[in-house]
C-alpha atoms as a PDB file:
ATOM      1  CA  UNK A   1       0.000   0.000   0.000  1.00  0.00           C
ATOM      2  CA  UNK A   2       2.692   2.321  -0.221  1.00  0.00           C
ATOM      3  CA  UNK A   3       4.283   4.347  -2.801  1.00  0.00           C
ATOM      4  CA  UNK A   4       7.287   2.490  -4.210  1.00  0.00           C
ATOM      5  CA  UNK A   5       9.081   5.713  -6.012  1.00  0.00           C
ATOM      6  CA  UNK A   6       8.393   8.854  -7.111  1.00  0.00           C
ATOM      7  CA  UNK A   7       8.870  10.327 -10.189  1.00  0.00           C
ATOM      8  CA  UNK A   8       9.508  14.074 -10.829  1.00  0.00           C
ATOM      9  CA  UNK A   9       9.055  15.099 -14.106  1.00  0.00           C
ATOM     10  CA  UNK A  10       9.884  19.208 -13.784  1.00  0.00           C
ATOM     11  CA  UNK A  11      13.553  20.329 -13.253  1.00  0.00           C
ATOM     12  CA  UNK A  12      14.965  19.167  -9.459  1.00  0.00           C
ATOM     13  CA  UNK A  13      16.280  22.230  -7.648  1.00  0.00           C
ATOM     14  CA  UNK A  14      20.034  21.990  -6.862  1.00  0.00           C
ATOM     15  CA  UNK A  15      19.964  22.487  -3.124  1.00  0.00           C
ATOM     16  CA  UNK A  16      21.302  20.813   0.147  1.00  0.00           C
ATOM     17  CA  UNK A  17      17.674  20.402   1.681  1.00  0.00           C
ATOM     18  CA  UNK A  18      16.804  18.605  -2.207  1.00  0.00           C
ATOM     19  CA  UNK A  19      19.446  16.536  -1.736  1.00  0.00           C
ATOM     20  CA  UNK A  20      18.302  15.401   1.537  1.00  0.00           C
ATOM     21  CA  UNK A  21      15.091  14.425   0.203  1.00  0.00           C
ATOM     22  CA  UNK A  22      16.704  12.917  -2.514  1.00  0.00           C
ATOM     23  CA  UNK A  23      18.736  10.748  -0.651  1.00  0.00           C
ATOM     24  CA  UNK A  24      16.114   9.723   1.974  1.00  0.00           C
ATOM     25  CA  UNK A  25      13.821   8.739  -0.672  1.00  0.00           C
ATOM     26  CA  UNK A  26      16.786   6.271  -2.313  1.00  0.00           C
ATOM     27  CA  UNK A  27      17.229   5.150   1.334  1.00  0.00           C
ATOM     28  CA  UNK A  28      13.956   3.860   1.586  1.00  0.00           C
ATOM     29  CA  UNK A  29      12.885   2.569  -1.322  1.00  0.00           C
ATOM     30  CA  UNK A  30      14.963   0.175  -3.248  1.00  0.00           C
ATOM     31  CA  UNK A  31      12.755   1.252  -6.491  1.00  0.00           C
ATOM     32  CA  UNK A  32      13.833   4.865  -6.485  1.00  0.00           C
ATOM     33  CA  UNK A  33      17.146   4.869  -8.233  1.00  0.00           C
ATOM     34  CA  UNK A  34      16.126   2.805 -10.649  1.00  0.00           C
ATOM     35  CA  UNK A  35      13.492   5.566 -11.528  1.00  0.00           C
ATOM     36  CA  UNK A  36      15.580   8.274 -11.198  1.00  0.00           C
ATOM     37  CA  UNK A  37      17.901   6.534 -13.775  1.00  0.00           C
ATOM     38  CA  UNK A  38      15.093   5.387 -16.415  1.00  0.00           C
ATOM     39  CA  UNK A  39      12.104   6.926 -15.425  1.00  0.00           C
ATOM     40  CA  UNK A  40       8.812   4.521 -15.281  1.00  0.00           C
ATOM     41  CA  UNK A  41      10.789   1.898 -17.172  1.00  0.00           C
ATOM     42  CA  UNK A  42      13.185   1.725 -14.271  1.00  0.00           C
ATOM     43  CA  UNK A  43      10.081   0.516 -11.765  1.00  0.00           C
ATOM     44  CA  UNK A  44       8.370  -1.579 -14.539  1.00  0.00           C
ATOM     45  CA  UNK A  45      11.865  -3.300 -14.783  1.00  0.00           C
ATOM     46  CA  UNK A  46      11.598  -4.293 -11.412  1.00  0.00           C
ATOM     47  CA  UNK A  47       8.469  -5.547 -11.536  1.00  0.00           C
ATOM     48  CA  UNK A  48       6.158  -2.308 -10.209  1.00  0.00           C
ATOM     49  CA  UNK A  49       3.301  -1.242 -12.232  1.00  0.00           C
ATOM     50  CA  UNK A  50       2.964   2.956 -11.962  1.00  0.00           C
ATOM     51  CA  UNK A  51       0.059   4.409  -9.824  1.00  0.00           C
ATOM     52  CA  UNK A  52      -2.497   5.207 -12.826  1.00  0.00           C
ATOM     53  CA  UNK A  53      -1.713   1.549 -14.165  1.00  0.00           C
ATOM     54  CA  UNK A  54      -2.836   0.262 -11.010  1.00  0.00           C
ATOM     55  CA  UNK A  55      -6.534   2.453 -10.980  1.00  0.00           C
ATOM     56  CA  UNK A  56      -9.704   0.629 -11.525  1.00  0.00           C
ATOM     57  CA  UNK A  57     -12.857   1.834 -13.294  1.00  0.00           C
ATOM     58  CA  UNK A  58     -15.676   3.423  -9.908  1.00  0.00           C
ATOM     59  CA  UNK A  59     -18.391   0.179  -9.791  1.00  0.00           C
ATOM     60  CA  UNK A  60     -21.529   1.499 -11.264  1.00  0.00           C
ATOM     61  CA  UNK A  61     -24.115   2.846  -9.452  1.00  0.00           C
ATOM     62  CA  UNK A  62     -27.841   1.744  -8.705  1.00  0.00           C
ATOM     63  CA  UNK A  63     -30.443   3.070 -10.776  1.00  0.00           C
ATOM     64  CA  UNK A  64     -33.521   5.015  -9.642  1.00  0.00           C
ATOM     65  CA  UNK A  65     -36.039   7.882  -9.932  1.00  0.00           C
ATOM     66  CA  UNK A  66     -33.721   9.569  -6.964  1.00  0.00           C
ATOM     67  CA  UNK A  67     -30.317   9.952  -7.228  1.00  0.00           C
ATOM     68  CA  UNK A  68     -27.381  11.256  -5.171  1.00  0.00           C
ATOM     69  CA  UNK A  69     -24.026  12.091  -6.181  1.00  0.00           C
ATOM     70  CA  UNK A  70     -21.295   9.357  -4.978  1.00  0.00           C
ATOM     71  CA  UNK A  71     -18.174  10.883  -6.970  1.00  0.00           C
ATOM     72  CA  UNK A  72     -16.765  14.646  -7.113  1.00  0.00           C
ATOM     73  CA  UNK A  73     -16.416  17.237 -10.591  1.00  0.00           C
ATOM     74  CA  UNK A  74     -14.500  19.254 -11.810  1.00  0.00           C
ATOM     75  CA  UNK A  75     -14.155  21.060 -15.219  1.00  0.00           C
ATOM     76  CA  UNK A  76     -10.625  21.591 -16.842  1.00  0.00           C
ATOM     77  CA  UNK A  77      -9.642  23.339 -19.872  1.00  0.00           C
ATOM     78  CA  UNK A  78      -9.370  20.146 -21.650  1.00  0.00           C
ATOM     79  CA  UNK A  79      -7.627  16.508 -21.535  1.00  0.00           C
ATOM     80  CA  UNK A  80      -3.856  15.883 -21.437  1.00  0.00           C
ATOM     81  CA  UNK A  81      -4.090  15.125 -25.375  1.00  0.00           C
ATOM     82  CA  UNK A  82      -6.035  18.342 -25.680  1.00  0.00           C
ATOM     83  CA  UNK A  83      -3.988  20.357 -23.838  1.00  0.00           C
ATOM     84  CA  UNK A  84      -0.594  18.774 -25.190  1.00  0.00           C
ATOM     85  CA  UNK A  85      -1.801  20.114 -28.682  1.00  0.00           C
ATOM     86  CA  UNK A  86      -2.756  23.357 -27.332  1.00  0.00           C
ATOM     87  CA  UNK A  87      -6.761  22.760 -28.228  1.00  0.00           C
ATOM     88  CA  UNK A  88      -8.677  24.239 -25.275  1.00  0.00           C
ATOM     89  CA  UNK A  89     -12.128  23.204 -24.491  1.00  0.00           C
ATOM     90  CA  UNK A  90     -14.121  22.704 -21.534  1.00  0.00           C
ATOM     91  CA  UNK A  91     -14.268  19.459 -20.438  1.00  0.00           C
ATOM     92  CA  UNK A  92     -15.843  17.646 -16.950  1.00  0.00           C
ATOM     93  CA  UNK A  93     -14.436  15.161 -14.929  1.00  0.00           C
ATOM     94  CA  UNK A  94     -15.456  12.657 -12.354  1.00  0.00           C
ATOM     95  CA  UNK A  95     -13.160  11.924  -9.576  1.00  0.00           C
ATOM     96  CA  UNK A  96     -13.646   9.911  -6.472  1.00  0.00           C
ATOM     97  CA  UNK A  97     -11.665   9.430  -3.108  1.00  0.00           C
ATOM     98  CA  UNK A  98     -11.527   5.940  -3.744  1.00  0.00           C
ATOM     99  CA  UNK A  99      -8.619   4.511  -5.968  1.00  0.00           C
ATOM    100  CA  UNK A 100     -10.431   4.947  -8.937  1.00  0.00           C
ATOM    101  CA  UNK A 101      -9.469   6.073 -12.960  1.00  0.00           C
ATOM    102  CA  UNK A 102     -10.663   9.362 -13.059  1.00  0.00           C
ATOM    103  CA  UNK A 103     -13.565   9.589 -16.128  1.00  0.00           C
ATOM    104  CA  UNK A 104     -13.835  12.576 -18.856  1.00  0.00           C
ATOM    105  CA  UNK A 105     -17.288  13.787 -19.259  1.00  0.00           C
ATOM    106  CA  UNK A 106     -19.034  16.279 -20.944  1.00  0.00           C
ATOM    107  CA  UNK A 107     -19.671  19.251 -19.321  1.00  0.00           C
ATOM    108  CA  UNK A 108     -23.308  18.681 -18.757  1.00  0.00           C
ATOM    109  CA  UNK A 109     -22.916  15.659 -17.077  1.00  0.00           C
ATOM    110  CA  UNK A 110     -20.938  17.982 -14.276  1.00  0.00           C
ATOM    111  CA  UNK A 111     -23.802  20.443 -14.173  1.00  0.00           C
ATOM    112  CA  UNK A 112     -26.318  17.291 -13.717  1.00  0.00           C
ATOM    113  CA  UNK A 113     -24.101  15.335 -11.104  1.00  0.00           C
ATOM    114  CA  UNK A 114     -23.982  18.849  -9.303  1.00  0.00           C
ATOM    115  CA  UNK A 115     -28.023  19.569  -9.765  1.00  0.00           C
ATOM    116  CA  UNK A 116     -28.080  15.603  -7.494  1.00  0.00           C
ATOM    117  CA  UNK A 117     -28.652  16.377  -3.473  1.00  0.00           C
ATOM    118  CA  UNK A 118     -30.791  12.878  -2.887  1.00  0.00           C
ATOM    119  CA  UNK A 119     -34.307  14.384  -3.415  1.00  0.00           C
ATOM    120  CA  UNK A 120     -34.753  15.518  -6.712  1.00  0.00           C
ATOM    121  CA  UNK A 121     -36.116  13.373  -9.507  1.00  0.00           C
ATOM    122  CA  UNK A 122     -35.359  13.108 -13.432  1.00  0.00           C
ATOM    123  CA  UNK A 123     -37.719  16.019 -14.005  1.00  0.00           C
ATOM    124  CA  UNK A 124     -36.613  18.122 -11.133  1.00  0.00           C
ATOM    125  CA  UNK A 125     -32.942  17.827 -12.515  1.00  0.00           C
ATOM    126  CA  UNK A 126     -33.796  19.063 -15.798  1.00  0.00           C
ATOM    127  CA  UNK A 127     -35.592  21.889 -14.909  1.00  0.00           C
ATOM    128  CA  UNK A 128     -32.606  23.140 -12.237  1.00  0.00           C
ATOM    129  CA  UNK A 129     -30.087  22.496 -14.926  1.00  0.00           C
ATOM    130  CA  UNK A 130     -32.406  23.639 -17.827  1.00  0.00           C
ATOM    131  CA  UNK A 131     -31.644  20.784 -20.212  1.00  0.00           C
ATOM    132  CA  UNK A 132     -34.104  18.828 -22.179  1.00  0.00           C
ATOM    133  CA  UNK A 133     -35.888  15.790 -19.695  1.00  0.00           C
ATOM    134  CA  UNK A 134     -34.284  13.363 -22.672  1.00  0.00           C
ATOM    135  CA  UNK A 135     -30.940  14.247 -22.402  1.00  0.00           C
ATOM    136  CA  UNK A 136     -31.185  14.652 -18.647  1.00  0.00           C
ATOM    137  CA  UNK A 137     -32.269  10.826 -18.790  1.00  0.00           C
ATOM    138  CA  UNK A 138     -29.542  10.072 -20.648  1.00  0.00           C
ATOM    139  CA  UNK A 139     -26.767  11.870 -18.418  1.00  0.00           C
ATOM    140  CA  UNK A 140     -28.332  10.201 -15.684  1.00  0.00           C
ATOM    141  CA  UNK A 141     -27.991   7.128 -16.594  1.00  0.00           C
ATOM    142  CA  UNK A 142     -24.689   7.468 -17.810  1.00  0.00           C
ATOM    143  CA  UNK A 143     -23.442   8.841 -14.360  1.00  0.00           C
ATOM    144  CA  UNK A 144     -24.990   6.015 -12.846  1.00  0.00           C
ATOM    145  CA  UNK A 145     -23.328   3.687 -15.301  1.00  0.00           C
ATOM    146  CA  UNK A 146     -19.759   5.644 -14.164  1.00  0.00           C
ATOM    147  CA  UNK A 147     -20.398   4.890 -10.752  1.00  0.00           C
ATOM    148  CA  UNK A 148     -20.436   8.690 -10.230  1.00  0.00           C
ATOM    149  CA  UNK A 149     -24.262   8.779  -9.026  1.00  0.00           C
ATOM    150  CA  UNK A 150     -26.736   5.776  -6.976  1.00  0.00           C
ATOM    151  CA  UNK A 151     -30.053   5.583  -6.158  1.00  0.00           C
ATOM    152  CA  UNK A 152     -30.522   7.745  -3.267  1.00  0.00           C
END
């Protein structure tokens, strides 16, 4: 359950207290200058898979006509490949405390899974988010099918 490595990927600041760190982290993991040699392939090498490669997909939800909200949102200027090739576009995300892959969603998914509070039904959703009650549906059961929303 604990981290094996870690791998810095901006410029290390050349500085006694760095060092320290540096050195303490080598000390206690066996993984770490391996890494800092190679990068990922160092770990992989050794046999250790890199945190996102060990995420899991959130279980689905339950469906019903009440739902709550079981994952957090947040909307970002785009995805890594987006942003990479400098195309900026608003995009949602569900992300949950739990060890799970975080999911890329459109943006009206966020505003539905933020229109859930565990009283509100299909109809009362699309009229707080103003969206059509067909495509409210449809968001709803798709955050359900994320695990990002359960019957309440």
């Amino acid at each position: 359950g604990d981290a094996v490595a870690v791998l810095v990927e901006e410029p290390i600041p050349d500085d006694p207290a760095t060092a320290a760190a540096r050195a303490e982290l080598r000390a206690v993991s066996p993984v770490q200058e391996a890494v800092d040699r190679c990068g990922p392939a160092g770990a992989w090498a050794l046999g250790w898979e890199p945190w996102p490669a060990q995420l899991e997909d959130a279980p689905p939800g339950e469906p019903g006509p009440v739902l709550q909200p079981v994952a957090d949102s947040v909307l970002s200027p785009g995805t890594p490949s987006m942003l990479a090739a400098g195309d900026l576009a608003d995009t949602g995300w569900l992300l949950w405390s739990a060890p799970f892959r975080p999911v890329s969603v459109p943006v009206e998914a966020v505003e539905v899974l933020r229109a859930l509070d565990g009283r509100r039904d299909a109809a009362a959703v699309a009229e707080a988010v103003s969206q059509p009650r067909e495509r409210v549906d449809a968001l709803l059961d798709a955050l359900v099918s994320w695990g990002a929303a359960t019957a309440a």
